[in-house]
Protein backbone atom coordinates (compact mmCIF):
# COMPACT_ATOMS: atom_id res chain seq x y z
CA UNK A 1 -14.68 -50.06 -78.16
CA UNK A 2 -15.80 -48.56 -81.25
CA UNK A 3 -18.52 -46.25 -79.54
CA UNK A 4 -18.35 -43.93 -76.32
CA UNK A 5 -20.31 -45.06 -73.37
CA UNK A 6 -22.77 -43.18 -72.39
CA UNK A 7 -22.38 -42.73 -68.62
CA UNK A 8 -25.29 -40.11 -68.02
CA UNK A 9 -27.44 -37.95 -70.59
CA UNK A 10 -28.14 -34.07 -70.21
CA UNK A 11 -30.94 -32.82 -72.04
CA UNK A 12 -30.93 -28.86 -71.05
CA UNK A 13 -34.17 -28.46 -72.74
CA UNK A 14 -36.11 -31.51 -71.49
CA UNK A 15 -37.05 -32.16 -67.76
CA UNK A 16 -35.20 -34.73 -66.01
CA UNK A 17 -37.73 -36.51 -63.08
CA UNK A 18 -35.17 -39.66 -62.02
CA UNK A 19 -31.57 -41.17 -62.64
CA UNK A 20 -31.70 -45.12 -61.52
CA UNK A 21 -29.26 -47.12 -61.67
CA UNK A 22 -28.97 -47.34 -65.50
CA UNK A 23 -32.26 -45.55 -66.68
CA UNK A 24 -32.62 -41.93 -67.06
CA UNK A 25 -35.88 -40.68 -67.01
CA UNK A 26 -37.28 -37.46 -68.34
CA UNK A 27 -41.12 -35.84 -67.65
CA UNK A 28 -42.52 -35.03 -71.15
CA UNK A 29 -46.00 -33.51 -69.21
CA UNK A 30 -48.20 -36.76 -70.54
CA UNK A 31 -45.56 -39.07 -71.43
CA UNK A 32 -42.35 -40.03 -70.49
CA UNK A 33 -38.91 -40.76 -72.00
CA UNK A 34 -37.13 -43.54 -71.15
CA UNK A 35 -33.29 -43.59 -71.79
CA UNK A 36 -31.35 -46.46 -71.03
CA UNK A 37 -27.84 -45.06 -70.11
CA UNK A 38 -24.50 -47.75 -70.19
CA UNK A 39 -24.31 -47.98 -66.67
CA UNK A 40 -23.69 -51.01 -64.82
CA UNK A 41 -24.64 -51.88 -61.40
CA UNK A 42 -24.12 -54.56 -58.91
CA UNK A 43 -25.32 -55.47 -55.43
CA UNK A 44 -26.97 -52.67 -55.88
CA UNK A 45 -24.36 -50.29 -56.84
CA UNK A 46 -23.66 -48.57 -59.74
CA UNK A 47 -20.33 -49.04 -61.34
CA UNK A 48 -18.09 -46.36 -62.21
CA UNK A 49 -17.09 -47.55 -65.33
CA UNK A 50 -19.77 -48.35 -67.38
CA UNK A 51 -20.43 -50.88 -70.41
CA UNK A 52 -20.63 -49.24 -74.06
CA UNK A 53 -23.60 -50.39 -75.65
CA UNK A 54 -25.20 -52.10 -73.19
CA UNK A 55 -28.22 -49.32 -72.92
CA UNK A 56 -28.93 -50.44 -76.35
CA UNK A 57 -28.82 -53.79 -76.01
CA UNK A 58 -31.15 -54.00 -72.62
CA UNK A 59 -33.47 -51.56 -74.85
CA UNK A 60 -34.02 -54.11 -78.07
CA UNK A 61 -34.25 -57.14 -75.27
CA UNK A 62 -37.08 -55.00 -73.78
CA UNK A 63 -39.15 -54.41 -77.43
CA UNK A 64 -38.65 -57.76 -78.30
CA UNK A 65 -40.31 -59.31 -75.39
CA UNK A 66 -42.86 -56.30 -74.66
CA UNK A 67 -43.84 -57.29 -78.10
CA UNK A 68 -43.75 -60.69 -77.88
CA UNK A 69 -45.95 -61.06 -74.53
CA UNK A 70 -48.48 -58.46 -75.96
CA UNK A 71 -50.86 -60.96 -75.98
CA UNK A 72 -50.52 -61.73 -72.03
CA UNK A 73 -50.59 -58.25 -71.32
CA UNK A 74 -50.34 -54.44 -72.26
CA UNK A 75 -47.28 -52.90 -71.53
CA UNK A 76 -45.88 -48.45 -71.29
CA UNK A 77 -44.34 -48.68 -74.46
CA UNK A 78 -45.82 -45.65 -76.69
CA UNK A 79 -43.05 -45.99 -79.71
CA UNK A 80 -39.15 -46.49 -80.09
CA UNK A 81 -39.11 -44.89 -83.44
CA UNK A 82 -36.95 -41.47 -82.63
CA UNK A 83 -38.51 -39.58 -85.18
CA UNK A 84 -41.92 -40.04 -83.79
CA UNK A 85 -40.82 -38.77 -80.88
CA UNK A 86 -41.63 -34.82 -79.95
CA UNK A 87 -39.93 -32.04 -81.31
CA UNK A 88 -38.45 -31.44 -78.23
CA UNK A 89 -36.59 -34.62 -78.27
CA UNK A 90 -34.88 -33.94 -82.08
CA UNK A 91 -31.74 -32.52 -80.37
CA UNK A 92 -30.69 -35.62 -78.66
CA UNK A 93 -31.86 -38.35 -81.85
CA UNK A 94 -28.65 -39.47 -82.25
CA UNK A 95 -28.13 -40.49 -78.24
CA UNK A 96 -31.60 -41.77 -78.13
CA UNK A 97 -31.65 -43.68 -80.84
CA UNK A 98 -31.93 -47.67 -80.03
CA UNK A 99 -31.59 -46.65 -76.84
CA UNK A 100 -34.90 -45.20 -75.78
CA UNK A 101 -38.75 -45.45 -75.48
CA UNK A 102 -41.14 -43.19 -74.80
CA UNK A 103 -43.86 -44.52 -72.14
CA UNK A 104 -47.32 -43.53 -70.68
CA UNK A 105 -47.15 -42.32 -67.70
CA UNK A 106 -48.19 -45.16 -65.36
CA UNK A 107 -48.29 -45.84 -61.49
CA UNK A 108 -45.48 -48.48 -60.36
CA UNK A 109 -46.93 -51.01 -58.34
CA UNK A 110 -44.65 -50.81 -54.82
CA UNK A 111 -42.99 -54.51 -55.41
CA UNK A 112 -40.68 -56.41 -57.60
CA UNK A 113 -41.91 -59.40 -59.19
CA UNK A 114 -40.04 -62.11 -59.26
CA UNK A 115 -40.20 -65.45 -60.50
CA UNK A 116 -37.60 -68.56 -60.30
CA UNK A 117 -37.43 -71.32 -62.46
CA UNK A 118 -33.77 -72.31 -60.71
CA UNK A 119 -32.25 -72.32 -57.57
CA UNK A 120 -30.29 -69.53 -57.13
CA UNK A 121 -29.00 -66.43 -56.04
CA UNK A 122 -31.25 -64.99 -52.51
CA UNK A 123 -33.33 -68.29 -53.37
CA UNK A 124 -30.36 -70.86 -52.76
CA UNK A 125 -29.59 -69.00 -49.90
CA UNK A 126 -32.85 -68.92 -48.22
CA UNK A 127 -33.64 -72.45 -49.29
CA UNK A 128 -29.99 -73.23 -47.60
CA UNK A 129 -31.06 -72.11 -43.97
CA UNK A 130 -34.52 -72.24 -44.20
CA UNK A 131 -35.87 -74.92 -46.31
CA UNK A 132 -38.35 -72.47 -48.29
CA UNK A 133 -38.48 -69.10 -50.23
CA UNK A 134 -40.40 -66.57 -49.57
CA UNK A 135 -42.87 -68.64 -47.34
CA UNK A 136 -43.13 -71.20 -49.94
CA UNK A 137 -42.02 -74.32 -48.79
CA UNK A 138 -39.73 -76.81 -51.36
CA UNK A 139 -38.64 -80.36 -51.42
CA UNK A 140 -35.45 -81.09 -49.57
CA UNK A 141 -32.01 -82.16 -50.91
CA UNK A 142 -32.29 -79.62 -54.18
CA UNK A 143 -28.89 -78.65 -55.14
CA UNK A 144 -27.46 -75.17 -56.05
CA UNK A 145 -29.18 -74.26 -59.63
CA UNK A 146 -31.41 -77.25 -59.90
CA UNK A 147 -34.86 -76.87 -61.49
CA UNK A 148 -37.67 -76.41 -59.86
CA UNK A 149 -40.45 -79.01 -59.87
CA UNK A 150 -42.37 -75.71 -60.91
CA UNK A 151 -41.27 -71.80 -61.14
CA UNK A 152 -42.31 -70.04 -57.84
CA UNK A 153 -43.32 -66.25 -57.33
CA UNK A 154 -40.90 -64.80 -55.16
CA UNK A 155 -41.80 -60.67 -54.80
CA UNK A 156 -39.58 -58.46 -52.65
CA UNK A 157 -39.69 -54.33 -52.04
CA UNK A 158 -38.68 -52.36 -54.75
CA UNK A 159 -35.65 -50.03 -52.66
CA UNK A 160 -34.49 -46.47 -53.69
CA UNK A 161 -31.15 -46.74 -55.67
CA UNK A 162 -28.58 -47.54 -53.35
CA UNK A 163 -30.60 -49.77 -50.82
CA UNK A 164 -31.22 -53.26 -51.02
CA UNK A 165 -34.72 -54.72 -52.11
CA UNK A 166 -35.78 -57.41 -49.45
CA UNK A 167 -37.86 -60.61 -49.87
CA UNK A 168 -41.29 -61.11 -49.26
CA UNK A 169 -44.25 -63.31 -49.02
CA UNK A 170 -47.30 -63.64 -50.71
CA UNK A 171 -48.98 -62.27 -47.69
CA UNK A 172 -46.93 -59.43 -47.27
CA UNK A 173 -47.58 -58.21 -50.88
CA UNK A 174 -51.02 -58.90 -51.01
CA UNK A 175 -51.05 -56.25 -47.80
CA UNK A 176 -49.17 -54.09 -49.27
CA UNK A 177 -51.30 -53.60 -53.12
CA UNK A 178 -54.41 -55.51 -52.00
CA UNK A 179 -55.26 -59.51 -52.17
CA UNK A 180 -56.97 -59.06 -55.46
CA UNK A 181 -54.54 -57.51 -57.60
CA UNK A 182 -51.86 -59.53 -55.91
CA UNK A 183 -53.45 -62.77 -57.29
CA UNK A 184 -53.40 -61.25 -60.59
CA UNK A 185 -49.69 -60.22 -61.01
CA UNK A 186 -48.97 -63.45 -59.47
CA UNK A 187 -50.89 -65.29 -62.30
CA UNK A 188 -49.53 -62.66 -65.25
CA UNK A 189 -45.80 -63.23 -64.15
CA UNK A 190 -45.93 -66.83 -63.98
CA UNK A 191 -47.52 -67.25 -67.32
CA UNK A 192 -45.03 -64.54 -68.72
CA UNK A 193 -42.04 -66.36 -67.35
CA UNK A 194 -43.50 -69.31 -68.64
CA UNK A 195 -43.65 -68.13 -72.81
CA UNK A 196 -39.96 -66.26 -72.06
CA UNK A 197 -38.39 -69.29 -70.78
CA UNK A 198 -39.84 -71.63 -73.01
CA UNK A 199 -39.12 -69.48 -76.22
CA UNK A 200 -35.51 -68.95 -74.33
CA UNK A 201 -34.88 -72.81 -74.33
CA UNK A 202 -35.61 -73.26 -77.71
CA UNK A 203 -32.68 -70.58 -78.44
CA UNK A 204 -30.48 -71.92 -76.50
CA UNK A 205 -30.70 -70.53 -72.48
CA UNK A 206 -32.06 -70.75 -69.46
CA UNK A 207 -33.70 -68.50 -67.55
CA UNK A 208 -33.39 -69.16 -64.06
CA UNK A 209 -34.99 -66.32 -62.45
CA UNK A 210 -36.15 -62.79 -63.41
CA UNK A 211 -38.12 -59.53 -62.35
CA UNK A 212 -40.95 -57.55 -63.69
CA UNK A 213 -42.17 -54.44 -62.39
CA UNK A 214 -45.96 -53.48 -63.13
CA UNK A 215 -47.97 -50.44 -62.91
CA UNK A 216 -51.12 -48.60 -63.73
CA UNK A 217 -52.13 -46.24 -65.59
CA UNK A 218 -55.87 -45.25 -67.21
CA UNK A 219 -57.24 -48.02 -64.96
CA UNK A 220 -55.04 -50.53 -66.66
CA UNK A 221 -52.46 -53.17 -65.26
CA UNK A 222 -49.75 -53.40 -67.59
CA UNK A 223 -45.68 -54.19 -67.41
CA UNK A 224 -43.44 -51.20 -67.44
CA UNK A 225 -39.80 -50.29 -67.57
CA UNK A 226 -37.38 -53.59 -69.18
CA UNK A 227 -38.50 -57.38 -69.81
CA UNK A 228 -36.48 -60.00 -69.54
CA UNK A 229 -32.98 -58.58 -70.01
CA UNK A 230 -29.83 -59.59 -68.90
CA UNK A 231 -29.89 -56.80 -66.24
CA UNK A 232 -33.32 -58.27 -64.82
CA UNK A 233 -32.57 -61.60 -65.16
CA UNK A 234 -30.51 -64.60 -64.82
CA UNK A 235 -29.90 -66.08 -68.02
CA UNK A 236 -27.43 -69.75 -68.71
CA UNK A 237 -25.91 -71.10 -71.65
CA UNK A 238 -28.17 -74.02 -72.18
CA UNK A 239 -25.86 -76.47 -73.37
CA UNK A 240 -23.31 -75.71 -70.52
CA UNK A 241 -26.07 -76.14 -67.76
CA UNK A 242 -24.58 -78.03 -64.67
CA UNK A 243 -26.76 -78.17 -61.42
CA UNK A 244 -24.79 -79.02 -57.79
CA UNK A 245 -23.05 -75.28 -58.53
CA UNK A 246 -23.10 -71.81 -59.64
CA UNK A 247 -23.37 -71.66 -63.46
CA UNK A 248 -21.60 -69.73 -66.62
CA UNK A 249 -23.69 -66.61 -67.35
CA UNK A 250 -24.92 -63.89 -70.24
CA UNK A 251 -25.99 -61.72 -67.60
CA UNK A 252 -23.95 -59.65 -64.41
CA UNK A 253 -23.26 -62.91 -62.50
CA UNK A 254 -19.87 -62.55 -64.43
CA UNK A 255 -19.80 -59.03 -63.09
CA UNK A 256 -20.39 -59.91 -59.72
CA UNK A 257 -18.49 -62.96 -59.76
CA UNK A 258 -15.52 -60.73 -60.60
CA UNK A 259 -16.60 -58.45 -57.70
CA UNK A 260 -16.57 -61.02 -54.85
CA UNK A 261 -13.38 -62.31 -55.99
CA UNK A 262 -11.71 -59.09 -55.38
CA UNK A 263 -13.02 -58.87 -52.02
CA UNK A 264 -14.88 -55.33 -52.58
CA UNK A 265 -17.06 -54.83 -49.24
CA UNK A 266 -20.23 -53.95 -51.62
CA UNK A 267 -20.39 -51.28 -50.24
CA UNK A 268 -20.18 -47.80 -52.29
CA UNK A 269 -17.72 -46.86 -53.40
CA UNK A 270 -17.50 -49.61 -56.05
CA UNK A 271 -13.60 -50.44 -57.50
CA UNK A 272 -13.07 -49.76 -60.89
CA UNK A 273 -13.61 -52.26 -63.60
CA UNK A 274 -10.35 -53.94 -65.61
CA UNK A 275 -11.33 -54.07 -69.51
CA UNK A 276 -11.57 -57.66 -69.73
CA UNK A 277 -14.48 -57.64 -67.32
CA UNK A 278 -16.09 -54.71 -69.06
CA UNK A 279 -15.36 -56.32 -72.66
CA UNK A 280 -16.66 -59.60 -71.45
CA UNK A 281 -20.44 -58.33 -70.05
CA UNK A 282 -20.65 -56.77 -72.67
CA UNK A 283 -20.06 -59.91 -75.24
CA UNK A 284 -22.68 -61.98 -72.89
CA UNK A 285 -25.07 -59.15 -73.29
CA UNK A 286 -24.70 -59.00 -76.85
CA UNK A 287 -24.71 -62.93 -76.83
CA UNK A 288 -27.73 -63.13 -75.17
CA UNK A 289 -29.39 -60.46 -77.26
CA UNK A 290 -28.61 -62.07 -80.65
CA UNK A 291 -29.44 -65.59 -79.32
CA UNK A 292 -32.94 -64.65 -78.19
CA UNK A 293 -33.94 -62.55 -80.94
CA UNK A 294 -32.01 -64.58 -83.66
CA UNK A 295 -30.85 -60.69 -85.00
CA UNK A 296 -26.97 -60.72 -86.44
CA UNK A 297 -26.51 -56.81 -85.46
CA UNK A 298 -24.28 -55.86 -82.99
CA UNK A 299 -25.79 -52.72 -82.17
C-alpha cells in the first residue's frame, strides 16, 4: 500500500464525543468534525485490520451524493475544505484531509432507513420464511437478487456499535418518531434512492439496497453522516448482474463473503484479514468510487 491506514485518530487538543465503527467523531462546541477512519466492519464488527484509504474514499462518495441530492433535501455538511476548518483543527490537516467534514450539530432520528431495490441480504431471508419484509407483503416465486416490481422502505433500529440493528415495520417506526415525520422520511428516501440508483445505472451498477440516517437540527429534517457508499450500501457490477443467486460486489459482500467462508462465529473477536481480501475491498471501493463520480484519482 502506498499510504498507512489510519486505524484510529488522536487529536490531544480537540474533544473526542464517539468512535463508531469507522467514524470518529469530535465535539467542536457548535459543530462537529467528522473523520472517517480506515476501519472495516462486518456483521457488525469491526475488523482488526483495516483498509488504507477507504476513509477517503467513503468521504468523496458522501460529497458527491450530499451534493448531488441537495435539491431533495438539506444535508450536515458545513465544508470539506481543511483550511476552512478552525484553528484548532490545523494540527491534524494532513490526516483530515479528504477524509473529513465538519457538520452541524443535528439530532439523529432513532432508525435506519432503508430502502431495497433487490432482493437481498435480511430481505431474501425474510421474504424466504415469511413471504414479506418488514410487514410489506411481495409477490411469490421472486428469486435471490431479483428486482423489485418497486423499491420498498424497509427501516430497522439503529444499535450501539457492537449490537445488531433489527427490522421493523412501518408501524413500529411511525411509534417510535411519530406518524407524521415517518411519512416524510419514507417519501425523502424513496425518491433519494430513486435519483442514486438511476444516476448509478447509467454508470454502470446497481444498487440493490442502502441506508440513510436523518436528523434534526434548527427545526430542519435533513440527511446526516455518509450517502450512498459502499459501506451503506449494496452496490453490483451492472453488466455482471445475474438474479436466482448472490451477486459480484464493490461493496463488503466480498468482505463478508470471505468471512462466512472461513467459518468465523461473527462473533467478536473478528480473525484477521489475508492481504488479498484487504487489497481487493479496497479496489471495489475505489471501483465504485471512480465509476459513480466518473473522477480518475485514486485518492
Amino acid at each position: 500500500m502506498s499510504e498507512s491506514a489510519v486505524i484510529e485518530t488522536d487529536f490531544s487538543d480537540l474533544t473526542l464525543l464517539q468512535r463508531g465503527k469507522v467514524r470518529d467523531i469530535y465535539d467542536l462546541s457548535d459543530k462537529l468534525l467528522m473523520v472517517a477512519t480506515d476501519r472495516i466492519s462486518a456483521y457488525d464488527v469491526v475488523m482488526p485490520d483495516a483498509v488504507a484509504g477507504k476513509g477517503k474514499i467513503l468521504t468523496q462518495i458522501s460529497l458527491f451524493w450530499f451534493d448531488i441530492m441537495r435539491p431533495l433535501v438539506a444535508n450536515h455538511v458545513i465544508t470539506a475544505d481543511v483550511a476552512a476548518y478552525p484553528t484548532s483543527c490545523r494540527p491534524y490537516a494532513e490526516v483530515l484531509r479528504q477524509r473529513s467534514m465538519l457538520v452541524k450539530k443535528a439530532r439523529p432520528l432513532p432508525v435506519e432507513c432503508i430502502v431495497r431495490g433487490y432482493l437481498s441480504g435480511s430481505g431474501w431471508k425474510s421474504y424466504r420464511t415469511e413471504g414479506r419484509v418488514c410487514g410489506i407483503q411481495l409477490p411469490p416465486g421472486l428469486e435471490e437478487s431479483q428486482q423489485l416490481p418497486q423499491p420498498i422502505f424497509t427501516p430497522s433500529t439503529k444499535a450501539e456499535v457492537g449490537d445488531h440493528d433489527i427490522n421493523i415495520d412501518f408501524d413500529e417506526m411511525a411509534g417510535r418518531i411519530g406518524s407524521s415525520l415517518a411519512e416524510r422520511v419514507r417519501k425523502l428516501s424513496l425518491a433519494i434512492y430513486r435519483k442514486g440508483a438511476e444516476l448509478a445505472d447509467s454508470r454502470g451498477i446497481i444498487i440493490a439496497d442502502t441506508k440513510f440516517e436523518f436528523g434534526v437540527a434548527d427545526g430542519e429534517l435533513m440527511l446526516i453522516d455518509e450517502l450512498l457508499t459502499p459501506d451503506s450500501s449494496r452496490f453490483w457490477p451492472k453488466d455482471r448482474y445475474r438474479p436466482g443467486g448472490p451477486q459480484e460486489s464493490f461493496d463488503k459482500q466480498y468482505l463478508r463473503d470471505y468471512l462466512t467462508a472461513s467459518n468465523w462465529d461473527k462473533r467478536p473477536p473478528a480473525p484477521s484479514l489475508p492481504e488479498d481480501v484487504i487489497s481487493g475491498t479496497r479496489r471495489r471501493y475505489l471501483e465504485a468510487y471512480q465509476r459513480l463520480t466518473g473522477r480518475s484519482n485514486a485518492l
